[in-house]
C-alpha atoms as a PDB file:
ATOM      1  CA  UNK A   1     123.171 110.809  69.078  1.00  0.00           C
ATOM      2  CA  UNK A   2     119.321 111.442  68.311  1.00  0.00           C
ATOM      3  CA  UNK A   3     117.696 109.527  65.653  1.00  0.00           C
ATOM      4  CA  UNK A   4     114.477 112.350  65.901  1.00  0.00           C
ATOM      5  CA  UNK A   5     114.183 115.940  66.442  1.00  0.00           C
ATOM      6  CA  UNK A   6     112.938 116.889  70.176  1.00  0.00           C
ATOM      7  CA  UNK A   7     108.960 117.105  69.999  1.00  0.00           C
ATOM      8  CA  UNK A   8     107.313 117.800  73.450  1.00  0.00           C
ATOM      9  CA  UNK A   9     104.197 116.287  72.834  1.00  0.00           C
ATOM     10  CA  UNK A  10     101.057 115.498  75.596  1.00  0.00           C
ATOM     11  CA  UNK A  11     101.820 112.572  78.259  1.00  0.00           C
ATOM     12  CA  UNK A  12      98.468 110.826  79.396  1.00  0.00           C
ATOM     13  CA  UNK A  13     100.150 110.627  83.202  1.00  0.00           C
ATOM     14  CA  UNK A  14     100.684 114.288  82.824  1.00  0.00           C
ATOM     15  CA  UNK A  15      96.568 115.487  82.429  1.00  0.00           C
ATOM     16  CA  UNK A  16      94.922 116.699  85.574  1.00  0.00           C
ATOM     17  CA  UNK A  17      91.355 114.593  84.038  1.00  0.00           C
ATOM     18  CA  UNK A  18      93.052 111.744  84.682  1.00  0.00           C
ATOM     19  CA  UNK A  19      91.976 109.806  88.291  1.00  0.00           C
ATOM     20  CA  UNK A  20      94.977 110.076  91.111  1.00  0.00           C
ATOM     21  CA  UNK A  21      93.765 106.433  91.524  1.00  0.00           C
ATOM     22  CA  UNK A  22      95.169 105.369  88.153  1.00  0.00           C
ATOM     23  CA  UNK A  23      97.881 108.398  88.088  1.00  0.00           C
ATOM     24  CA  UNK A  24      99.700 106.714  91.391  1.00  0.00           C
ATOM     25  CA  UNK A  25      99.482 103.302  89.894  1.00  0.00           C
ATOM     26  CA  UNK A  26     101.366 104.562  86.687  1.00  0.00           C
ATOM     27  CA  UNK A  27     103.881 105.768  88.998  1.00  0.00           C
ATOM     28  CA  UNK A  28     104.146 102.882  90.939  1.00  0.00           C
ATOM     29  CA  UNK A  29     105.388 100.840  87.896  1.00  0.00           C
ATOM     30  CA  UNK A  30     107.666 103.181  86.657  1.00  0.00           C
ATOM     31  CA  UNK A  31     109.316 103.012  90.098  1.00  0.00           C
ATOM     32  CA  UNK A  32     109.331  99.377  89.931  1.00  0.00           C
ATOM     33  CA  UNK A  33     110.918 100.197  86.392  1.00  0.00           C
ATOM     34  CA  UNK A  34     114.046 102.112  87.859  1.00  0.00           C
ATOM     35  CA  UNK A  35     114.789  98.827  90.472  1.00  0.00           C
ATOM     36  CA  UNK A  36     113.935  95.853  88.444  1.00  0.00           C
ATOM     37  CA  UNK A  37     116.873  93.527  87.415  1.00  0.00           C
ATOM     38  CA  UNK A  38     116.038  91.722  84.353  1.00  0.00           C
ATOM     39  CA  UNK A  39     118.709  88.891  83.631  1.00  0.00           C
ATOM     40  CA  UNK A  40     120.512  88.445  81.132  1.00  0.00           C
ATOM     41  CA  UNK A  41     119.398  91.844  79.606  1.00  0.00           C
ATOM     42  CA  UNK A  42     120.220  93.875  82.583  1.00  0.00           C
ATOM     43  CA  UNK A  43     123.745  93.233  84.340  1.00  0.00           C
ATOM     44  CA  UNK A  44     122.360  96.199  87.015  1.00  0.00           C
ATOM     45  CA  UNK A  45     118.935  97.724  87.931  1.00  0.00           C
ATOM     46  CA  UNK A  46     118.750 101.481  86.354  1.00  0.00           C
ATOM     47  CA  UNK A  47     118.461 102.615  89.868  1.00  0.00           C
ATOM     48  CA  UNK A  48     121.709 101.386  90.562  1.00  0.00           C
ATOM     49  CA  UNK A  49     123.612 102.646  87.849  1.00  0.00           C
ATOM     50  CA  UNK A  50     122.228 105.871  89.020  1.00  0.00           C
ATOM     51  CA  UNK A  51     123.845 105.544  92.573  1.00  0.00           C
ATOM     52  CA  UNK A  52     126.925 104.140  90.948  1.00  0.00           C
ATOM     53  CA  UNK A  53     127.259 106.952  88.845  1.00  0.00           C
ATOM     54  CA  UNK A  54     126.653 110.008  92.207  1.00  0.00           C
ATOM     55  CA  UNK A  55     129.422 107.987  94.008  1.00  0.00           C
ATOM     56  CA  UNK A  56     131.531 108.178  91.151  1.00  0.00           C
ATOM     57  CA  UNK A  57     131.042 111.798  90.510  1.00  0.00           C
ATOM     58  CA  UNK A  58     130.772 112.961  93.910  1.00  0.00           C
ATOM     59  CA  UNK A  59     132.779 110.582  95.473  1.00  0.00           C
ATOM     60  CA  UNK A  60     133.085 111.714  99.590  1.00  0.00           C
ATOM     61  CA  UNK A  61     131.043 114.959  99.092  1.00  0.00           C
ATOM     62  CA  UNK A  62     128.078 112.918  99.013  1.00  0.00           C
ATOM     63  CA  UNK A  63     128.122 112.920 103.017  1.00  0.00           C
ATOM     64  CA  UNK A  64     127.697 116.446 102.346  1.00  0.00           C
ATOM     65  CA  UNK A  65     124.676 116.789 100.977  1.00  0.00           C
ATOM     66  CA  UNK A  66     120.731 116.554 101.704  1.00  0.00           C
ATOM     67  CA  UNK A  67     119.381 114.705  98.501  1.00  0.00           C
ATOM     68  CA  UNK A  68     116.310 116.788  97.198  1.00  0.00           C
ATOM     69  CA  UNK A  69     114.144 114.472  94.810  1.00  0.00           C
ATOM     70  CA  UNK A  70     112.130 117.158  93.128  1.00  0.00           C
ATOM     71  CA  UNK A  71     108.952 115.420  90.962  1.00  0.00           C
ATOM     72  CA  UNK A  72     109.306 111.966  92.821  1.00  0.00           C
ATOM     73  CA  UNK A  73     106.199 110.433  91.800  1.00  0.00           C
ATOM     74  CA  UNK A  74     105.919 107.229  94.428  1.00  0.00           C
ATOM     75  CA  UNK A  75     109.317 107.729  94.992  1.00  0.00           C
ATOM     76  CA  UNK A  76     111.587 106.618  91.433  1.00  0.00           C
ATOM     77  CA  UNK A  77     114.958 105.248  92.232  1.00  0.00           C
ATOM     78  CA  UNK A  78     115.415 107.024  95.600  1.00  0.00           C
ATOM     79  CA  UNK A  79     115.046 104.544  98.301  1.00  0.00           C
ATOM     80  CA  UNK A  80     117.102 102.073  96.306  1.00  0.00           C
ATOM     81  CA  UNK A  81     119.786 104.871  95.876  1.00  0.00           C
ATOM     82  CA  UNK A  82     119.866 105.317  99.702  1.00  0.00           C
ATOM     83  CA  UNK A  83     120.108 101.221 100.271  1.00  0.00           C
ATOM     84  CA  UNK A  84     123.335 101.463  97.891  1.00  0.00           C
ATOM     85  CA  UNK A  85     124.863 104.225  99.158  1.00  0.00           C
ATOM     86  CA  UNK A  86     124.582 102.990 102.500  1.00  0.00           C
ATOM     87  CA  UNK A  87     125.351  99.136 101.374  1.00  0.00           C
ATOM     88  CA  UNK A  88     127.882 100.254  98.605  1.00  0.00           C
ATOM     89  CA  UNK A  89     130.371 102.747 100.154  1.00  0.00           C
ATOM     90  CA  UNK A  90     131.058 103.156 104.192  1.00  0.00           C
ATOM     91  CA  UNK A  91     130.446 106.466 105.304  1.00  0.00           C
ATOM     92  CA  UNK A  92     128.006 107.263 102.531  1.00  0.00           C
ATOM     93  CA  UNK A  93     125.161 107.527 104.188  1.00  0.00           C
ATOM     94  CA  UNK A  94     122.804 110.439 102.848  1.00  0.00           C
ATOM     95  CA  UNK A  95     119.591 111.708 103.807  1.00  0.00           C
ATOM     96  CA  UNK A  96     116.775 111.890 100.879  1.00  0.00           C
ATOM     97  CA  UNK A  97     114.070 114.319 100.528  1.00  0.00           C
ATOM     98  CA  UNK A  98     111.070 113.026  98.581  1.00  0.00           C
ATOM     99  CA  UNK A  99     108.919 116.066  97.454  1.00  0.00           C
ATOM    100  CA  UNK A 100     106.237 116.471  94.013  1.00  0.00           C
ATOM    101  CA  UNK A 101     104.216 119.347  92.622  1.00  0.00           C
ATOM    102  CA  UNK A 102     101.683 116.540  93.505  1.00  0.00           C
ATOM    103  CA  UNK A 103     102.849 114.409  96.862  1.00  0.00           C
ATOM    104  CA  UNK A 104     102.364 110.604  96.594  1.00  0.00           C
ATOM    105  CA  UNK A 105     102.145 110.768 100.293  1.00  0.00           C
ATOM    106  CA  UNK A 106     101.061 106.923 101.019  1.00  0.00           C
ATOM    107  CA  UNK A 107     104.066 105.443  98.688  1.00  0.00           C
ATOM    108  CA  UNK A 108     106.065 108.176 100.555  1.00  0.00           C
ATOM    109  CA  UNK A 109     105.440 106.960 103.682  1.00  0.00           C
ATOM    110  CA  UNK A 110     106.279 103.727 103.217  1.00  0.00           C
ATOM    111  CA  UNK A 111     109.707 104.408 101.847  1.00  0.00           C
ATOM    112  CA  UNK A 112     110.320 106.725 104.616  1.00  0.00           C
ATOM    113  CA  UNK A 113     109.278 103.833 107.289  1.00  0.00           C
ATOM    114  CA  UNK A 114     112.104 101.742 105.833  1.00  0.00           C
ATOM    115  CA  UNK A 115     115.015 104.003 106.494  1.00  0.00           C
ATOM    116  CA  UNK A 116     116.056 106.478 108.920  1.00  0.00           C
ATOM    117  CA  UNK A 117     117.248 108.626 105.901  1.00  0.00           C
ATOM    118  CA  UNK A 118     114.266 109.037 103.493  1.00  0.00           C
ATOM    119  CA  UNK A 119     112.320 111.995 104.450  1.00  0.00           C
ATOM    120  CA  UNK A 120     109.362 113.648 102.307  1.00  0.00           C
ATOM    121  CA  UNK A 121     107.317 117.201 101.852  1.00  0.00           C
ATOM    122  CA  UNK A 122     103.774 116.215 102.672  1.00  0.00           C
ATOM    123  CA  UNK A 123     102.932 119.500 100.960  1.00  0.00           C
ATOM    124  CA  UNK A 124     103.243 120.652  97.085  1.00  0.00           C
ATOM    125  CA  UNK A 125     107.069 121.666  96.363  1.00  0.00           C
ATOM    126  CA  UNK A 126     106.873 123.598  92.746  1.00  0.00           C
ATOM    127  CA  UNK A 127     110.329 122.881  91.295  1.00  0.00           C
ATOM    128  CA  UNK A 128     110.961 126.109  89.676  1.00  0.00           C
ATOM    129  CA  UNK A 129     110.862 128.488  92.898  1.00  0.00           C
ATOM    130  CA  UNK A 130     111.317 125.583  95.701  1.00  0.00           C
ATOM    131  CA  UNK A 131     111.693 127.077  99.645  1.00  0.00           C
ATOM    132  CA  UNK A 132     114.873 127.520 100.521  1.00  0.00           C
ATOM    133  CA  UNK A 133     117.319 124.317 102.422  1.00  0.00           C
ATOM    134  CA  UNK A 134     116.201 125.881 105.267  1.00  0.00           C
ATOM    135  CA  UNK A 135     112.740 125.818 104.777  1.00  0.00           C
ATOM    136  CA  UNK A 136     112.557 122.054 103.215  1.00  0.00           C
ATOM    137  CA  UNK A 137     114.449 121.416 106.402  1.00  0.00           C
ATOM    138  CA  UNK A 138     111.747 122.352 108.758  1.00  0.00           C
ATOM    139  CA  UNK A 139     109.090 121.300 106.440  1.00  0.00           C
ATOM    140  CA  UNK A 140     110.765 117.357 106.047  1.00  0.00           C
ATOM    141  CA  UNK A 141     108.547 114.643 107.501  1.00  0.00           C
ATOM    142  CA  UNK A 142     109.157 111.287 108.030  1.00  0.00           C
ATOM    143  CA  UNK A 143     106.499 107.943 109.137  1.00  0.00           C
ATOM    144  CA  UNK A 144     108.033 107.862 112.736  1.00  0.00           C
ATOM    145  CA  UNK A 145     107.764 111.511 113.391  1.00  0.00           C
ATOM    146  CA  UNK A 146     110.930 112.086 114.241  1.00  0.00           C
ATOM    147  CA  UNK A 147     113.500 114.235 112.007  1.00  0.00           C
ATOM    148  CA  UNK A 148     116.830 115.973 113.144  1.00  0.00           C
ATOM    149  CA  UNK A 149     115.998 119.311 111.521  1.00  0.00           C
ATOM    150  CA  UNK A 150     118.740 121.012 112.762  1.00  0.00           C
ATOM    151  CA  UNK A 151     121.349 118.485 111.078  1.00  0.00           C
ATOM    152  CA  UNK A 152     119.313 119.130 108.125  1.00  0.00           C
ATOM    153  CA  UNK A 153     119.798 122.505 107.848  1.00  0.00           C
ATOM    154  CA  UNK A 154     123.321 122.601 108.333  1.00  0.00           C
ATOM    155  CA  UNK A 155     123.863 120.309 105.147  1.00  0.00           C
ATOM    156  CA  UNK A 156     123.775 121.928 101.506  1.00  0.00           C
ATOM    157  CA  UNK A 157     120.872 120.224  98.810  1.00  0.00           C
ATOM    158  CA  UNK A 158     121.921 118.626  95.754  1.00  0.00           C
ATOM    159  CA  UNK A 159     118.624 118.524  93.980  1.00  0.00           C
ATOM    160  CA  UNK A 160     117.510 115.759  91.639  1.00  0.00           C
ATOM    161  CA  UNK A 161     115.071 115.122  88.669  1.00  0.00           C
ATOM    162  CA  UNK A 162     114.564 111.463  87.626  1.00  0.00           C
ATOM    163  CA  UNK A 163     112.459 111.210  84.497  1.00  0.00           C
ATOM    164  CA  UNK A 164     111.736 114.926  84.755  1.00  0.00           C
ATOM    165  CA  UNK A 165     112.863 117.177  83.235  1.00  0.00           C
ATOM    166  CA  UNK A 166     111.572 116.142  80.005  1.00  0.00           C
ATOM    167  CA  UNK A 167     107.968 116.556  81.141  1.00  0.00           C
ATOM    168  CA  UNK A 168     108.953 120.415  81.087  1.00  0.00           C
ATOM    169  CA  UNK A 169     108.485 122.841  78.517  1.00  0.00           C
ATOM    170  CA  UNK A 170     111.252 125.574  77.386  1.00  0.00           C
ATOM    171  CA  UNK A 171     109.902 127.724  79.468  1.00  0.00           C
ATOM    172  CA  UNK A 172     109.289 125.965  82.586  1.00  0.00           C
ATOM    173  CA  UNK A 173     112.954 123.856  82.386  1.00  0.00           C
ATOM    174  CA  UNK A 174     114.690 127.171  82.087  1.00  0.00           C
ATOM    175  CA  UNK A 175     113.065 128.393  85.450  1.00  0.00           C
ATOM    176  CA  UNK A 176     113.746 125.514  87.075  1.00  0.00           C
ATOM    177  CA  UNK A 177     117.823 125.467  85.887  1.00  0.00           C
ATOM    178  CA  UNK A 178     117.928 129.073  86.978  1.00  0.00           C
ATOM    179  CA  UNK A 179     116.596 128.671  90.209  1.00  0.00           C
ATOM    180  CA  UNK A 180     118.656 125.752  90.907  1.00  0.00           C
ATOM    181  CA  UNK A 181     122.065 127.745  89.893  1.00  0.00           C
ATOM    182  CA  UNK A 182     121.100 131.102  91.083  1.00  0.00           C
ATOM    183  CA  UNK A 183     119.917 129.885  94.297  1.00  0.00           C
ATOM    184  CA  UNK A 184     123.482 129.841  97.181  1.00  0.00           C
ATOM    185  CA  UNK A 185     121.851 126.737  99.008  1.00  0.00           C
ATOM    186  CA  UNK A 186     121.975 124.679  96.490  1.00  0.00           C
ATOM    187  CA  UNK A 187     125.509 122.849  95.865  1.00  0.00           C
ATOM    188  CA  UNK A 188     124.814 120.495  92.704  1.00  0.00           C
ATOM    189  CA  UNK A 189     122.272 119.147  90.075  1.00  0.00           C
ATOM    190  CA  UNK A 190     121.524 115.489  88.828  1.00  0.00           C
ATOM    191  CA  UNK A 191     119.534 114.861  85.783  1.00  0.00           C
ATOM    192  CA  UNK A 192     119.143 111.228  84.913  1.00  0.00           C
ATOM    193  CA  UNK A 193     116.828 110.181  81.672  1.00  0.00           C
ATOM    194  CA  UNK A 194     116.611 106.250  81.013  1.00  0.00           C
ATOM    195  CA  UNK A 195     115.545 107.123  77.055  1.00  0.00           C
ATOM    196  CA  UNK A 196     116.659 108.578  74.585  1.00  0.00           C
ATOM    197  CA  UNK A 197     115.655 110.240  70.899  1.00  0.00           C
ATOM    198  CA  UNK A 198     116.300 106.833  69.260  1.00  0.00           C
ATOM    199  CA  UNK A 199     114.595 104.203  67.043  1.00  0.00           C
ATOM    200  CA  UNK A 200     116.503 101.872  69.753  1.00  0.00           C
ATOM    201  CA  UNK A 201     115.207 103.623  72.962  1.00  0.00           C
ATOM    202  CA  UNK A 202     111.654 103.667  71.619  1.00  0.00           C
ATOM    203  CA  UNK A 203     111.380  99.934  70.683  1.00  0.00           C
ATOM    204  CA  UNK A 204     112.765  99.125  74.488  1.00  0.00           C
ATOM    205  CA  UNK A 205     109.631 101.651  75.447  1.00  0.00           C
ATOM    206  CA  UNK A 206     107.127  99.735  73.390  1.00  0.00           C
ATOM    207  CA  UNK A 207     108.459  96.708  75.278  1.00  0.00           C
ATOM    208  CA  UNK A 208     107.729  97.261  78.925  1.00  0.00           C
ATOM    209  CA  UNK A 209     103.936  96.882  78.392  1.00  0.00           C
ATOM    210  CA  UNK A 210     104.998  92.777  78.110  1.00  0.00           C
ATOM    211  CA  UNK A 211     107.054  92.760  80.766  1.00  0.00           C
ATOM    212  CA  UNK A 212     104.366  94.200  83.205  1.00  0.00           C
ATOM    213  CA  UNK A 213     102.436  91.688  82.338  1.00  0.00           C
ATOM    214  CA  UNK A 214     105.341  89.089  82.961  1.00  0.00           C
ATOM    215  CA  UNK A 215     106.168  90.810  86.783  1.00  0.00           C
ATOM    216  CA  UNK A 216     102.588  92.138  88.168  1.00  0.00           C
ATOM    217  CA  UNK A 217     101.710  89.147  90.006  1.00  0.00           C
ATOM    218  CA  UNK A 218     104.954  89.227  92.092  1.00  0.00           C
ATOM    219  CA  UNK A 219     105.086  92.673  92.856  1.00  0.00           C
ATOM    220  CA  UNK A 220     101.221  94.017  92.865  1.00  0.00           C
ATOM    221  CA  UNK A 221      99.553  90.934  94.434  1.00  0.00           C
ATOM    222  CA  UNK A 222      98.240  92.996  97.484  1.00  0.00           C
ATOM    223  CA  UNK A 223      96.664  95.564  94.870  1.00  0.00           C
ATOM    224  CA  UNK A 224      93.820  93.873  92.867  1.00  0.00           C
ATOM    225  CA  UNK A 225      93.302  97.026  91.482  1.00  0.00           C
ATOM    226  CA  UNK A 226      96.147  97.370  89.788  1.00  0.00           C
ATOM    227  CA  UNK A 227      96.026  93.368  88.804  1.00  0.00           C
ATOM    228  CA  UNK A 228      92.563  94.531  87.187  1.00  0.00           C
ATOM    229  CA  UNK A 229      94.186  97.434  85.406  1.00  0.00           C
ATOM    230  CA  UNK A 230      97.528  95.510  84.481  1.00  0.00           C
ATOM    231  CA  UNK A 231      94.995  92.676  82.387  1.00  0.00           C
ATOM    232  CA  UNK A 232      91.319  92.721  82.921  1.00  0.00           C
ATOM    233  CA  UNK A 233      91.377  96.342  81.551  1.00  0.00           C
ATOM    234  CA  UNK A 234      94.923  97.487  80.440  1.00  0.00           C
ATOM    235  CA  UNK A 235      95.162 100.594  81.129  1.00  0.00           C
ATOM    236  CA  UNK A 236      98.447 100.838  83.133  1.00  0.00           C
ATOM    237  CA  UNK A 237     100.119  99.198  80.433  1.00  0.00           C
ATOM    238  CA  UNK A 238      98.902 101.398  77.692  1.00  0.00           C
ATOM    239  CA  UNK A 239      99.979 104.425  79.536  1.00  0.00           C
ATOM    240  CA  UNK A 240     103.553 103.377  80.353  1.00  0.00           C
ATOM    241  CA  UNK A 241     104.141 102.202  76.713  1.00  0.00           C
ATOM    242  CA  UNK A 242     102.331 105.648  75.163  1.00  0.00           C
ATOM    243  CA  UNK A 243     103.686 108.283  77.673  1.00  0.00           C
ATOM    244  CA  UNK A 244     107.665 106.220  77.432  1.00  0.00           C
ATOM    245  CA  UNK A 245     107.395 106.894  73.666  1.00  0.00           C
ATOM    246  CA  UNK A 246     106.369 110.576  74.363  1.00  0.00           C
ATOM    247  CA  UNK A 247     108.751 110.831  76.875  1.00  0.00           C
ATOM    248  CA  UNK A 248     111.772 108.984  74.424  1.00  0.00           C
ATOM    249  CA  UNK A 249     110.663 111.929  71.884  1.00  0.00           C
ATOM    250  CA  UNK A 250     110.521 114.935  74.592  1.00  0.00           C
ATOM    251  CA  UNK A 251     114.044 113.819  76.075  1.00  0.00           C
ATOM    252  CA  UNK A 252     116.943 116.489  75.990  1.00  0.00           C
ATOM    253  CA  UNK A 253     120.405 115.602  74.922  1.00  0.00           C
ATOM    254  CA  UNK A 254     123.470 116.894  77.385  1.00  0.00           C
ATOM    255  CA  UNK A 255     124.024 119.389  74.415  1.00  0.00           C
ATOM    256  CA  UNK A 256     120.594 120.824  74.842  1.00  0.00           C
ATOM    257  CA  UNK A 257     120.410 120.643  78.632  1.00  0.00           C
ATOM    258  CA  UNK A 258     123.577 123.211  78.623  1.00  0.00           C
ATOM    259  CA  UNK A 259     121.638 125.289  75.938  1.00  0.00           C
ATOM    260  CA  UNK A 260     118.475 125.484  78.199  1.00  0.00           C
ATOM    261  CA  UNK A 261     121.134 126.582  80.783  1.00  0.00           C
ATOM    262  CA  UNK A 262     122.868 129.591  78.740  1.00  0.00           C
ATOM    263  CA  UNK A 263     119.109 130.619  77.632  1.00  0.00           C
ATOM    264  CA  UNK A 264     117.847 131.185  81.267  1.00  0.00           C
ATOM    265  CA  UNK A 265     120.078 133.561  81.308  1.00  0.00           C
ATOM    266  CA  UNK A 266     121.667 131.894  84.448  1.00  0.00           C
ATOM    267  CA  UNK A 267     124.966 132.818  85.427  1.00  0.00           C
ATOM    268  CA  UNK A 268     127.373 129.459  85.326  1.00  0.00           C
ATOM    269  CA  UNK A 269     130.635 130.827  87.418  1.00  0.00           C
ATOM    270  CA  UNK A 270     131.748 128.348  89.962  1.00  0.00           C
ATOM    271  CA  UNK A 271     129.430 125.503  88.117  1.00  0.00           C
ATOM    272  CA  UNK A 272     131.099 122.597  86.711  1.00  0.00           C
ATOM    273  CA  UNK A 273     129.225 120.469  84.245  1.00  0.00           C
ATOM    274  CA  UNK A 274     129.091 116.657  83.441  1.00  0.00           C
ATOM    275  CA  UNK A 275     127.445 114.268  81.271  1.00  0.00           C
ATOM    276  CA  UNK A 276     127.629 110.977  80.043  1.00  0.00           C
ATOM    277  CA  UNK A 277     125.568 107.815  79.540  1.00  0.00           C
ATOM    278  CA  UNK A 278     125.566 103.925  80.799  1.00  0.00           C
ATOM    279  CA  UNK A 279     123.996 100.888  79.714  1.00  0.00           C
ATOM    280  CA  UNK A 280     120.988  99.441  81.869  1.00  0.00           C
ATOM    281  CA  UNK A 281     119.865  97.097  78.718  1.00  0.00           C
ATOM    282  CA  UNK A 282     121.896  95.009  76.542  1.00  0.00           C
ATOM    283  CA  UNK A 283     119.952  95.170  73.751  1.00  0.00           C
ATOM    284  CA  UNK A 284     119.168  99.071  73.591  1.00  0.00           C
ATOM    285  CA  UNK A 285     118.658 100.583  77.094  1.00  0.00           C
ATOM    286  CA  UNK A 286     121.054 103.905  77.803  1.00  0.00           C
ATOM    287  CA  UNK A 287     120.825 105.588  81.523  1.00  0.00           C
ATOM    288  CA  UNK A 288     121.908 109.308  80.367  1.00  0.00           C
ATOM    289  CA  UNK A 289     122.960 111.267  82.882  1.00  0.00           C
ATOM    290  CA  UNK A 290     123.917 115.466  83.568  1.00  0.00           C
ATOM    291  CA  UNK A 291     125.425 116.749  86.809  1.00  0.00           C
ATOM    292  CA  UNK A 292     126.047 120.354  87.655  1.00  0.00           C
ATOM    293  CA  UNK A 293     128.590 120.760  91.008  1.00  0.00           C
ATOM    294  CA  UNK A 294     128.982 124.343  92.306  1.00  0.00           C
ATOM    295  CA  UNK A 295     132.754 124.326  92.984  1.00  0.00           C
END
C-alpha cells in the first residue's frame, strides 16, 4: 500500500553534468547498501533476501539460466547473489552478466576477478533493445580473459533490474517490458525495489546518510576520496539520502508494473507473473519484488 501518488521526479545520480568520479562513488555505496547486515535491525542483508527469494521462485531452473543484470551500476547485489547461490543451494551455480547504459568497468572487474561466474559487457547495453543471448554471449568479458562462450549461448537469460526500473519514465519502462517479453531468448524477469511509496520507506531513506558516516572507514579506507566526500565535503551522503527519497516517490507498485505491461501493448501468453514483498529492516525496510517466468 502507497502512502503517495507515483511522482517521477529528477535524481542527482541520474544527470549527465554530474562527474563519473562522484557518479561511481554514489554507486559504490548503494552497492554496499544491498550487502550490508545491520544487527539487530536487519536479520539478512537485502542482497540476500533477493537470492533467497530467485531460489524460491525458480527453484532448479536457476541452473538454467544466464543472469543478465541490466543497469548494474558497480555491480548492486550481484556478486553477493552468485556467493549465495553457490554457498546456499548445491547445484545452483549461475553465471552473471554485469552490463549498464554506462559500464562501471573498474568495479566490474573486480567482481568478475572473484568468481568464475560473474562476467560483464565492457560496452554500453541500452536496456530497451539489448543484443540478443547470443550476442551478449560473445560480447561477455571477464578479468582473466577467459569465458566459455559457447556454454553461454546455449543457456536462456533471465534479465534483472535492481533499483531500476524506477529511474524509467512511462515511456522508456514500457519499451523495456516489451522487449523483454516479446523477445524468444529471454525466459524470465526480476524486478526488485528496496522502497516503497511510504512515509515509512522514506524516513529509512533519510536515514542512510548516518549510517555512511557510521561504516565508511571500514569499507572505503583505500579511497580517500570518497572518505573526503563521505565528511570533509558531504556530497555522497547528500545524494544517496536526496535521490532514495526520489527514488521512494518514483517506485512502482506490482499493480502498476502489470499495468505498464498491458500498456506496451506486449503480448503476455505463456508469461506467468509474481509479486510479493520481504522485510530487510525491522523498523520499516520492505524488499518488493516482481518476477515474470515464460512457461
Amino acid at each position: 500500500m502507497s502512502t503517495f501518488p507515483r511522482y517521477h521526479l529528477v535524481e542527482i545520480n541520474d544527470q549527465p553534468w554530474l562527474p563519473d568520479w562522484i557518479r561511481e562513488r554514489v554507486q559504490e555505496c548503494l552497492t554496499l547498501l544491498w550487502t550490508l547486515n545491520l544487527a539487530p535491525l536487519q536479520e539478512h542483508s537485502p542482497a540476500s533476501l533477493v537470492a533467497g527469494t530467485l531460489a524460491q521462485v525458480l527453484g532448479v531452473r536457476c541452473r538454467d539460466y544466464t543472469f543478465v543484470d541490466f543497469c548494474a551500476g558497480a555491480g548492486g547485489p550481484t556478486p553477493f547473489i552468485e556467493k549465495e547461490f553457490k554457498r546456499g543451494a548445491k547445484g545452483l551455480a549461475a553465471k552473471f552478466v554485469l552490463t549498464d547504459i554506462e559500464p562501471h568497468l573498474s568495479a566490474w572487474r573486480g567482481h568478475s576477478s572473484s568468481s568464475p561466474h560473474i562476467l560483464y559487457i565492457a560496452t554500453p547495453v541500452d536496456a530497451t533493445e539489448p543484443p540478443s543471448s547470443t550476442t551478449l554471449a560473445n560480447m561477455a568479458c571477464h578479468s582473466s580473459g577467459k569465458v566459455d562462450h559457447d556454454s553461454l549461448q546455449r543457456q536462456k537469460t533471465f534479465r534483472l533490474f535492481f533499483l531500476a526500473l524506477h529511474h524509467l519514465d512511462q515511456a522508456i519502462a514500457q519499451k523495456v517490458l516489451r522487449n523483454a517479453l516479446s523477445s524468444p531468448d529471454c525466459a524470465g524477469i526480476g524486478i526488485f525495489e528496496l522502497q516503497g511509496r511510504t512515509l515509512g520507506e522514506i524516513s529509512m531513506v533519510c536515514m542512510l546518510g548516518p549510517v555512511l558516516w557510521v561504516v565508511a572507514p571500514w569499507y572505503f579506507w583505500r579511497d580517500p576520496l570518497m572518505l573526503f566526500l563521505v565528511y570533509i565535503l558531504p556530497v555522497v551522503p547528500f545524494i544517496v539520502v536526496v535521490d532514495g527519497i526520489v527514488s521512494c516517490l518514483r517506485t512502482r507498485t506490482a499493480e502498476e508494473i502489470l499495468g505498464l505491461i498491458e500498456e506496451s501493448g506486449a503480448s503476455c501468453e505463456g508469461w506467468e507473473f509474481k509479486h510479493g514483498s520481504r522485510t530487510h529492516n525491522k523498523l520499516v525496510g520492505e524488499m518488493h519484488w516482481f518476477i515474470a517466468l515464460r512457461s
